[in-house]
Structure formats: C-alpha cells, structure tokens
N, C-alpha and C. Protein backbone atom coordinates (compact mmCIF):
# COMPACT_ATOMS: atom_id res chain seq x y z
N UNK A 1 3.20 -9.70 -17.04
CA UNK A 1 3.63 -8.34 -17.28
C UNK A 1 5.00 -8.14 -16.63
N UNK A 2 5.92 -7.84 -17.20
CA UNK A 2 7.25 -7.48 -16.82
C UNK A 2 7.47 -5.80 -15.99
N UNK A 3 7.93 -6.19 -15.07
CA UNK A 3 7.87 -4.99 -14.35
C UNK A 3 8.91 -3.26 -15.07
N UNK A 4 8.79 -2.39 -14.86
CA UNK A 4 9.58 -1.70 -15.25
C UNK A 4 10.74 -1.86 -14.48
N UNK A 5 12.44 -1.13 -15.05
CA UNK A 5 12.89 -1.36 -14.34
C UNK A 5 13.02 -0.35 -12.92
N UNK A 6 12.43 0.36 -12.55
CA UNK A 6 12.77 0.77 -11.20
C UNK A 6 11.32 0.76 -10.58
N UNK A 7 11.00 -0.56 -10.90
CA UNK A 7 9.47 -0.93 -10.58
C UNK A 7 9.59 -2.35 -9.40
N UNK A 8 9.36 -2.26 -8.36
CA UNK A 8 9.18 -3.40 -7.40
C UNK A 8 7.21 -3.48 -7.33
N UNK A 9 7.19 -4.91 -7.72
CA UNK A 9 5.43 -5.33 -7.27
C UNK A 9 5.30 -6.65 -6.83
N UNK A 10 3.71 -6.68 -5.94
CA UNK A 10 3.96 -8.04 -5.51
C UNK A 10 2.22 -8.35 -5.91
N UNK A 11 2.01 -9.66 -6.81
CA UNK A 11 0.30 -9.53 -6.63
C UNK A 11 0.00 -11.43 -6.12
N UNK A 12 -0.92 -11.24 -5.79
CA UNK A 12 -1.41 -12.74 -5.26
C UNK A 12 -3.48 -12.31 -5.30
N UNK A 13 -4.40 -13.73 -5.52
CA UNK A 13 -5.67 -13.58 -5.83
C UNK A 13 -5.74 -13.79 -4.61
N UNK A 14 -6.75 -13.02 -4.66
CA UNK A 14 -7.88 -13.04 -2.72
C UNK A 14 -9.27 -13.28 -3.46
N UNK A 15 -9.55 -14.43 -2.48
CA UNK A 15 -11.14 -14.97 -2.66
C UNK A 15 -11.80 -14.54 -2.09
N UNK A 16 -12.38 -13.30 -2.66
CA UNK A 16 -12.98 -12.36 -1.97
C UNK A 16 -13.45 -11.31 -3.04
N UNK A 17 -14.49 -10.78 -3.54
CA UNK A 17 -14.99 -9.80 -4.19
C UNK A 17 -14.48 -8.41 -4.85
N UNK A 18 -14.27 -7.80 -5.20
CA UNK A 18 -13.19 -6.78 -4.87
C UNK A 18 -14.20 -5.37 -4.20
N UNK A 19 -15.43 -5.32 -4.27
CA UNK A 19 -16.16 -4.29 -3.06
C UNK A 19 -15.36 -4.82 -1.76
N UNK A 20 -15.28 -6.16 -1.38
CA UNK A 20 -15.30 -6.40 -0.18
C UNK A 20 -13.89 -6.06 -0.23
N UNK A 21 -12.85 -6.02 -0.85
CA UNK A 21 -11.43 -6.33 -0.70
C UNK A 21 -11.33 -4.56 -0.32
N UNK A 22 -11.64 -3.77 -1.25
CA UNK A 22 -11.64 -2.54 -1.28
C UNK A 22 -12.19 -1.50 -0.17
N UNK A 23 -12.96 -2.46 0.61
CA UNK A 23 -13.47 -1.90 1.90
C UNK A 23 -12.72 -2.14 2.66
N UNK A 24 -12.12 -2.92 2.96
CA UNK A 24 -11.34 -3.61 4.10
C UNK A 24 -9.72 -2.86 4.07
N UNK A 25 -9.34 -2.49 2.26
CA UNK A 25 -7.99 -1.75 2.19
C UNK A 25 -8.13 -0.20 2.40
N UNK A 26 -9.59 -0.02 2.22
CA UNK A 26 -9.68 1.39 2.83
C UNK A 26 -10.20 1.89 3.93
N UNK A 27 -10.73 1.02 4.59
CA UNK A 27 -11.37 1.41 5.97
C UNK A 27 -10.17 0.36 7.19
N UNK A 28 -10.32 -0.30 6.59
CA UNK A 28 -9.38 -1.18 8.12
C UNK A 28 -7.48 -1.24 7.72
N UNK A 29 -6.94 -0.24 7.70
CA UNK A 29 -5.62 -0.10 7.36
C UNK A 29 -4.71 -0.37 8.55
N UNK A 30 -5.34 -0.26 9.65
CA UNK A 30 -4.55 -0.32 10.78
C UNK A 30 -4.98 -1.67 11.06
N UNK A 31 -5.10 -2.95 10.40
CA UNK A 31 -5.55 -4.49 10.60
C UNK A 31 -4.87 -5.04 9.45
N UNK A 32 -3.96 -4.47 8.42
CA UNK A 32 -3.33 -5.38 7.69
C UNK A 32 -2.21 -4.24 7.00
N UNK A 33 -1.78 -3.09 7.04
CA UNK A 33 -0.65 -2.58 6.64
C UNK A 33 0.51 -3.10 6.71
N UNK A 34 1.31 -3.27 7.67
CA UNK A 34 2.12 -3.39 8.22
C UNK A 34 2.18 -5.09 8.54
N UNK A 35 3.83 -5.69 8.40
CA UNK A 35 3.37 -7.12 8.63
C UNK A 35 4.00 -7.14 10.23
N UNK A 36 3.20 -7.89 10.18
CA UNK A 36 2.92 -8.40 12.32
C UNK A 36 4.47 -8.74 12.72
N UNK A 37 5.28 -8.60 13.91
CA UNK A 37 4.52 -7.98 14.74
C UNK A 37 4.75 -6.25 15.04
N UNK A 38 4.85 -5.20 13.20
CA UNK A 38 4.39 -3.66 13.25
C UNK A 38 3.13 -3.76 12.98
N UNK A 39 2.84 -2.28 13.38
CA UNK A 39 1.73 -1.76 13.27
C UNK A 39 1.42 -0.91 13.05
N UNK A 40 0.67 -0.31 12.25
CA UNK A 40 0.25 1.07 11.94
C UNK A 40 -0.27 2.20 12.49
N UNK A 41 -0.45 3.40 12.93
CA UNK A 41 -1.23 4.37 13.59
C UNK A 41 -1.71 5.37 12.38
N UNK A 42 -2.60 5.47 11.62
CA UNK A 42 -3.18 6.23 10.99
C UNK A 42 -3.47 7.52 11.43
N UNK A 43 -2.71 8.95 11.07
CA UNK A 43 -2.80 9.94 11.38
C UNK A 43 -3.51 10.74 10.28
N UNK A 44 -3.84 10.53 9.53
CA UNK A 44 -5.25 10.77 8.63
C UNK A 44 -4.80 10.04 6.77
N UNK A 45 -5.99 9.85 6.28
CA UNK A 45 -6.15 9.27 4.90
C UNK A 45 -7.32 9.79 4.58
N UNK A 46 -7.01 10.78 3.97
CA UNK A 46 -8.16 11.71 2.96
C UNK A 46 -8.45 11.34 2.05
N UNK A 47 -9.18 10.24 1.57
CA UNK A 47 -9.33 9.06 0.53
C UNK A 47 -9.52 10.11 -1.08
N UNK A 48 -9.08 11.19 -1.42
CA UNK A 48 -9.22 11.67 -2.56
C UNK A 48 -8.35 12.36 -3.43
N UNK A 49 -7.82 12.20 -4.77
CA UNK A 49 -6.51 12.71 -5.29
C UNK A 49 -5.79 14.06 -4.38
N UNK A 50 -5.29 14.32 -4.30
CA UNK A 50 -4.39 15.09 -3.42
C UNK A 50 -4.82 15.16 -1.86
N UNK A 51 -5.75 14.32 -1.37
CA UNK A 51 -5.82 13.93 0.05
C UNK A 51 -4.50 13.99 0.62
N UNK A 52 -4.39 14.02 2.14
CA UNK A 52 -3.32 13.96 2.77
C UNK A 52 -3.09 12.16 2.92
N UNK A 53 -2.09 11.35 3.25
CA UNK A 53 -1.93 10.29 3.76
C UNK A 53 -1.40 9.99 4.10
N UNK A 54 -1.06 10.22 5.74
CA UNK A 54 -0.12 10.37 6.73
C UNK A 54 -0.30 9.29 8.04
N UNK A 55 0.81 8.55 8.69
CA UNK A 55 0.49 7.21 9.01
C UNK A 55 1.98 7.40 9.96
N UNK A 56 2.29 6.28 10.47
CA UNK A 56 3.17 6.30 11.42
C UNK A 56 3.19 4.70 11.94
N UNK A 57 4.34 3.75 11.64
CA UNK A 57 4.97 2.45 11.60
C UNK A 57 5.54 2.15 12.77
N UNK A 58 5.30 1.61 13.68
CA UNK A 58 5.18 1.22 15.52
C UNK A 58 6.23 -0.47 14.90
N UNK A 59 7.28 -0.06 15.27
CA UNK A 59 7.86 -1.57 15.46
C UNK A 59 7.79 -2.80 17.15
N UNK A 60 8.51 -3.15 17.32
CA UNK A 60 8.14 -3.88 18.69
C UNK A 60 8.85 -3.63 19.17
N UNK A 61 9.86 -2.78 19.05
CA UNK A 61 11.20 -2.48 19.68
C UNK A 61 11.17 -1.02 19.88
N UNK A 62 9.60 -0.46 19.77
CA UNK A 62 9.75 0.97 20.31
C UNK A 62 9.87 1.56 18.73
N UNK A 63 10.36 1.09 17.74
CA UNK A 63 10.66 2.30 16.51
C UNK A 63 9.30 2.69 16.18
N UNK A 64 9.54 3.97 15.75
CA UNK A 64 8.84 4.82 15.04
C UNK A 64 9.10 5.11 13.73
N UNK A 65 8.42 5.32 12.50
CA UNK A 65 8.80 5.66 11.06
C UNK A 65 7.72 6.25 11.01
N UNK A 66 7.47 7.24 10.43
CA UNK A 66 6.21 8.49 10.35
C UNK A 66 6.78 8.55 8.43
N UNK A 67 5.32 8.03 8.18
CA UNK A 67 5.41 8.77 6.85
C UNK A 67 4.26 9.60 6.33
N UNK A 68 4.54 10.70 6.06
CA UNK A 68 3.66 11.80 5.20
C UNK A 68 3.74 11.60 3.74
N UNK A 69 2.54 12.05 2.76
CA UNK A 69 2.17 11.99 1.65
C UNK A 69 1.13 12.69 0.95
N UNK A 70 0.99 12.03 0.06
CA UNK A 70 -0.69 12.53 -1.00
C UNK A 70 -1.02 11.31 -1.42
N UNK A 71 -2.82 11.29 -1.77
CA UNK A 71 -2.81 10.37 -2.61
C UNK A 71 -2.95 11.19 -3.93
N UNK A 72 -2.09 10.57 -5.20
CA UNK A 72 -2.26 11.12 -6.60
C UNK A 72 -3.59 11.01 -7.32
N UNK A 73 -4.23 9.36 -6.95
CA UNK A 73 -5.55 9.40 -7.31
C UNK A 73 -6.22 8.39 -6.43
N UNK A 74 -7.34 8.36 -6.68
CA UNK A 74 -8.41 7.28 -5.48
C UNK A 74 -9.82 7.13 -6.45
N UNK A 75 -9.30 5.95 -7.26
CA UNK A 75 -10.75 5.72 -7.96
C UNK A 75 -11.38 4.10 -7.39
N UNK A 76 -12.28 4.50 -6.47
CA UNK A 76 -12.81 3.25 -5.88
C UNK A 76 -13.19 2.09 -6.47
N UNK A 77 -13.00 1.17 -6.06
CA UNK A 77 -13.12 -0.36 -6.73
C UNK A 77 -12.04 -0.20 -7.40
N UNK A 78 -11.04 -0.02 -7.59
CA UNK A 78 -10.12 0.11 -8.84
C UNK A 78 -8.57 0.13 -8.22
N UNK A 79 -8.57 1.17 -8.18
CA UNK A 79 -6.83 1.90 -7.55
C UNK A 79 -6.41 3.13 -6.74
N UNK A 80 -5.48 3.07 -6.04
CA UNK A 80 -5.40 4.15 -5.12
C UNK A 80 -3.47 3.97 -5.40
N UNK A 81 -3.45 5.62 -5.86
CA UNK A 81 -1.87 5.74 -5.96
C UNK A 81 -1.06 7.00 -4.91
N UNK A 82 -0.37 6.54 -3.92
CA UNK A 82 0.00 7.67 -3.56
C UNK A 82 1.63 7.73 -3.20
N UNK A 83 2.18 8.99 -3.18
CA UNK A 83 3.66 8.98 -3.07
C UNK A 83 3.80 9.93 -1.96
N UNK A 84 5.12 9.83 -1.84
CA UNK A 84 6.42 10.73 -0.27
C UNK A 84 6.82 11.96 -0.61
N UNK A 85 6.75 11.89 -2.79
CA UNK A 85 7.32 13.49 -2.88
C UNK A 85 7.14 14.30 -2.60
N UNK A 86 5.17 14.35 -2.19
CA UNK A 86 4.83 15.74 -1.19
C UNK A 86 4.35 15.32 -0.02
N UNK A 87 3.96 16.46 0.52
CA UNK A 87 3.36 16.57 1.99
C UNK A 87 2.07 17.27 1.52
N UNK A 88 0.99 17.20 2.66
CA UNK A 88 0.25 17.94 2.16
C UNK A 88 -0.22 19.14 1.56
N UNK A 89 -0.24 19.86 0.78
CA UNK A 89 -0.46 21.18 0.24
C UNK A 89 0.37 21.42 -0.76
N UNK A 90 0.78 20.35 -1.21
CA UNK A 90 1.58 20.08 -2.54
C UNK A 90 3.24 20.53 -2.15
N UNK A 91 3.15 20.72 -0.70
CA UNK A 91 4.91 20.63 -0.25
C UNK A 91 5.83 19.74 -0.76
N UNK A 92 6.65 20.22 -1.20
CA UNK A 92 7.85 19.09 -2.05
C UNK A 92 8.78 18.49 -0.61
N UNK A 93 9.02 17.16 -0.81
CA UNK A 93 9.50 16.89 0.47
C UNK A 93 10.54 15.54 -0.39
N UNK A 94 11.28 15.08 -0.21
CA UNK A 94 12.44 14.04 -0.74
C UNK A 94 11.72 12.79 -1.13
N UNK A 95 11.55 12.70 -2.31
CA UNK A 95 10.62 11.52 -2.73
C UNK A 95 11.50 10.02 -2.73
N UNK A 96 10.69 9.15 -2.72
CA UNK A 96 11.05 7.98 -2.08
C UNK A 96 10.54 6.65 -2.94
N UNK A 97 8.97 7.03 -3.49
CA UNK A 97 7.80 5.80 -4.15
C UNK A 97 7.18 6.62 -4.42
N UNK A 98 6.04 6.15 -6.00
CA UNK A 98 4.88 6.07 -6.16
C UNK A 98 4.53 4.76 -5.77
N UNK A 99 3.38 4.59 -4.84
CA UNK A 99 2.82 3.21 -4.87
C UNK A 99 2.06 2.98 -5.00
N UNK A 100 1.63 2.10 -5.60
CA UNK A 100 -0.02 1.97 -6.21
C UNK A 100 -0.82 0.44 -6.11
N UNK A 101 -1.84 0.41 -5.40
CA UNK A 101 -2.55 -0.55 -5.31
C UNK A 101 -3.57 -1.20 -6.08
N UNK A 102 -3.47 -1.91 -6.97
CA UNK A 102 -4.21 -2.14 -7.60
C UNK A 102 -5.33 -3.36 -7.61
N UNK A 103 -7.02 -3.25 -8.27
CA UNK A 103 -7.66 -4.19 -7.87
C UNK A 103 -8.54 -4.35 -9.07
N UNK A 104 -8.83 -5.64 -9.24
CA UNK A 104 -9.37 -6.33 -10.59
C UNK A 104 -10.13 -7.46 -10.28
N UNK A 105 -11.04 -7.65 -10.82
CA UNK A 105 -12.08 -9.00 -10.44
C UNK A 105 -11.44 -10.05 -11.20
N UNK A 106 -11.59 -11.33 -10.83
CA UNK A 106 -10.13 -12.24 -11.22
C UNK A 106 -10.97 -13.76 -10.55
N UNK A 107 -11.37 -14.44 -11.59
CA UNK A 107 -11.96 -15.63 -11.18
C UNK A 107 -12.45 -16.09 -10.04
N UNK A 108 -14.03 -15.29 -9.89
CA UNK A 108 -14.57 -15.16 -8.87
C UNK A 108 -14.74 -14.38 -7.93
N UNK A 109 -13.06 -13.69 -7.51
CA UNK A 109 -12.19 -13.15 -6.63
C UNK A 109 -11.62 -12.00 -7.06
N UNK A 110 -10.46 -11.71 -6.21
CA UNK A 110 -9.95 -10.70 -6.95
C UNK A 110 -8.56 -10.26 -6.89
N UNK A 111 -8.03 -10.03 -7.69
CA UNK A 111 -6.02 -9.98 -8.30
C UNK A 111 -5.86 -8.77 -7.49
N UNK A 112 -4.85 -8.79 -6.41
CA UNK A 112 -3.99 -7.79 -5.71
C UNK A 112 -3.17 -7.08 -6.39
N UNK A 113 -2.80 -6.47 -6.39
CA UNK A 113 -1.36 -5.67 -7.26
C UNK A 113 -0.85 -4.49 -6.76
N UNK A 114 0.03 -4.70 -5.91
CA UNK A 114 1.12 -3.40 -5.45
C UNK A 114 2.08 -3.31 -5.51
N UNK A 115 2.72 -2.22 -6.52
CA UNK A 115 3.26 -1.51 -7.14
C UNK A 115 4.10 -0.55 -6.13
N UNK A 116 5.54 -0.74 -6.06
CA UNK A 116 6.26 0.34 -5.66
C UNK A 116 7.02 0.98 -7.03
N UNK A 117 7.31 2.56 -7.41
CA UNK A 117 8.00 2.73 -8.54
C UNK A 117 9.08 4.00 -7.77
N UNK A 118 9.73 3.86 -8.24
CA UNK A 118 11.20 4.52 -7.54
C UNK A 118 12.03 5.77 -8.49
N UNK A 119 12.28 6.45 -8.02
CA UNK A 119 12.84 7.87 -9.04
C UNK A 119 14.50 7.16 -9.55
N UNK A 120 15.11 6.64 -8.57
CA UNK A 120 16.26 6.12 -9.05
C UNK A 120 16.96 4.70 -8.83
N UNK A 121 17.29 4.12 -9.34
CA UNK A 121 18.36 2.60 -9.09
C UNK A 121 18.28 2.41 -7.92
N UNK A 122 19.24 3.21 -7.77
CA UNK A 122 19.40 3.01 -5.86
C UNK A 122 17.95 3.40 -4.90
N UNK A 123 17.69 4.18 -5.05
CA UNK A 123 16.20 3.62 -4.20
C UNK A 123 15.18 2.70 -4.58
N UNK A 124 15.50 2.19 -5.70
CA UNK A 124 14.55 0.45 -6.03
C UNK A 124 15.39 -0.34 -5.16
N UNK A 125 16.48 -0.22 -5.62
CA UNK A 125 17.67 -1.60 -4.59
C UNK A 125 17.67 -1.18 -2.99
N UNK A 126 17.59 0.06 -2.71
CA UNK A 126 17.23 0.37 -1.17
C UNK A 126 16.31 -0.08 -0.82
N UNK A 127 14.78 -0.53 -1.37
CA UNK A 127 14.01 -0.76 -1.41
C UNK A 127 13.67 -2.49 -1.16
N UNK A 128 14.10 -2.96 -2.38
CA UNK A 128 14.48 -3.95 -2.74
C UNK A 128 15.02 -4.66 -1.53
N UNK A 129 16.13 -4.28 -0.93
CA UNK A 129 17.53 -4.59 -0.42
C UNK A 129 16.77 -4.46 1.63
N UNK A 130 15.51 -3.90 1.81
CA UNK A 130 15.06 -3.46 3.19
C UNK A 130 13.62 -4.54 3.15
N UNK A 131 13.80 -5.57 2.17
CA UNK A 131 12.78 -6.56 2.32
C UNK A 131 11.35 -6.16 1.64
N UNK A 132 11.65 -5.56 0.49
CA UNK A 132 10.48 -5.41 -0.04
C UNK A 132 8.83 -6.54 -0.05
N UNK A 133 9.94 -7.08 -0.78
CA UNK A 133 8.93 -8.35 -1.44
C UNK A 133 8.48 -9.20 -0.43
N UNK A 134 9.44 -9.63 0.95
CA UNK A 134 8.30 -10.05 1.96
C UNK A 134 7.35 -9.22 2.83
N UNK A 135 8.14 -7.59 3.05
CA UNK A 135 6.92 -7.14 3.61
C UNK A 135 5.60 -6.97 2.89
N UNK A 136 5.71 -6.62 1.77
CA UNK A 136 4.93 -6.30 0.97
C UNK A 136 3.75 -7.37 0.45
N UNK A 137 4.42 -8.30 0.71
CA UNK A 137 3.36 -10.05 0.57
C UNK A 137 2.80 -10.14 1.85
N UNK A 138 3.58 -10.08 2.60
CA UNK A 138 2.96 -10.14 3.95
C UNK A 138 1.53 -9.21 4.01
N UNK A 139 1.75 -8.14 3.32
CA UNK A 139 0.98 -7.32 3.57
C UNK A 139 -0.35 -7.71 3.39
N UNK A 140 -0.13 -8.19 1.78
CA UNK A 140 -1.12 -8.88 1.05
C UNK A 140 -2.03 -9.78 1.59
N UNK A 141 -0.94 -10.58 1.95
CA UNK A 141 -1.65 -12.25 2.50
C UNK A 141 -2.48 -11.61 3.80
N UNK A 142 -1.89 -10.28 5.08
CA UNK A 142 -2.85 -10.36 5.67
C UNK A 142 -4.47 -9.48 4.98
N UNK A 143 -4.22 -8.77 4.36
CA UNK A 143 -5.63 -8.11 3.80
C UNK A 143 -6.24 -9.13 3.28
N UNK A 144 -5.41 -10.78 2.51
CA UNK A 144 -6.33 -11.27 1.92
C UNK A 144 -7.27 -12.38 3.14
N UNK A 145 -6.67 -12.13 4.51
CA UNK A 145 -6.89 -13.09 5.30
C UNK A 145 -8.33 -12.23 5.73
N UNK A 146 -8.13 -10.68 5.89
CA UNK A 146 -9.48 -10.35 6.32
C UNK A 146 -10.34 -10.05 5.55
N UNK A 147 -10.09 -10.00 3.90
CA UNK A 147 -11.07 -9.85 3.05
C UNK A 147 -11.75 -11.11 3.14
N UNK A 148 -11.16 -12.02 2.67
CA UNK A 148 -11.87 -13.48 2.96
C UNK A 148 -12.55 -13.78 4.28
N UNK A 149 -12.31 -13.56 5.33
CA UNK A 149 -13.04 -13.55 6.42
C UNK A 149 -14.45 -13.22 6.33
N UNK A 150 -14.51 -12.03 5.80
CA UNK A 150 -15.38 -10.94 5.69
C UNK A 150 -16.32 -10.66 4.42
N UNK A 151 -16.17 -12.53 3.52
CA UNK A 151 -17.19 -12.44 2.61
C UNK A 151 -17.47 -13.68 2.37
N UNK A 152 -17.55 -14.02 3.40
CA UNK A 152 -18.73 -15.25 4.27
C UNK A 152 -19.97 -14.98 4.65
C-alpha cells in the first residue's frame, strides 16, 4: 500500500496474537511508547472516541514535551486514532497528526501499522526530518518485544 502523500507509517509483524498485542498497547503505554532511553508519564487515556489523551515525554537530559489530545476513535482489537488538533472538550488547539494504530491478525501473529497523517508538507517533512521512522520503529519493535514476551 502506498502511503498518502502527507502520510508517514511504519508496520513490522509481532508474534504475538493481536488480544495480546492490544492489551499491552493499551494498558502498558508507559513500557514501550517512547524509544529508550525516553519515557513516558501518562497523564490520562480515556480509551473512547473523544476520550482525553494526554501524556508527557521525559528525555534523559531533563526535557519535557507534554502532549494533549483526543482519541477520534477506539475500536478494540482493531484501531485507535487520535490527534493534537484538540484538547479535551473539543478545544481547538494547533494541530500537528492524526495517528493511528493499526492491528490485524497476520500469519499466526499480528501486522503493526502506525500511521502519522499531517495537515501540511511541511509538517510531514518536520516530522519526517525529527526522526520519524526510527522513533516510530523503535516504538514498534519495543511493544513487539513485550507482546511476545507475554504470549508464552
């Protein structure tokens, strides 16, 4: 599948179920968000279309990045899409991504797929250009390290 163009994604298979994958991306977020050595602080994830999903990015050097959101939708076993354009209560706030996670049973296992989509050029290439594609694998590879763990 060819990406759109102001579409950044990264997918790789995890041997691992997708109940199990889907538990682990929604309950243990602060164990594989962020690639090592950040970390996440979860300041709430209201797992349901216009839920709040608000989080905060701990670098090792002291930084802080706080991001606020919604999720657009949350259909379990499946996909969870959420973006920056609002804040909670449908506050319009400077949008940034839709991103969307996607999950599919996939020989045995199960096909990752996350999806960043961008309002303009320049914030795909900002995007793009701030290490997308390795944080974003990184990300992957660690959820797929604890999904697999965890369906033994």
């Amino acid at each position: 599948m060819t990406p759109e163009p102001l579409e950044l994604s990264v997918t790789r298979h995890i041997a691992a179920p997708v109940d199990t994958v889907w538990r682990i991306a929604t309950e243990r977020m602060v164990d594989y968000w962020c690639p090592r050595p950040w970390r996440v602080e979860i300041v709430e994830q209201e797992w349901r279309a216009g839920g709040r999903s608000a989080m905060v990015m701990h670098g090792p050097n002291g930084e802080a990045m706080p991001q606020e959101g919604v999720f657009l939708e949350v259909t379990p076993g499946v996909r969870f899409v959420f973006t920056d354009a609002f804040a909670a209560g449908w506050r319009p706030q400077g949008p940034f991504i839709v991103g969307i996670v996607a999950l599919a049973a996939e020989d045995g296992g199960t096909r990752y797929t996350a999806t960043a989509r961008h309002w303009t050029a320049e914030a795909c290439e900002q995007h793009r250009a701030m290490g997308f594609e390795q944080g974003w694998r990184t990300v992957a590879d660690q959820l797929a390290e604890l999904a697999e763990a965890n369906s033994r």
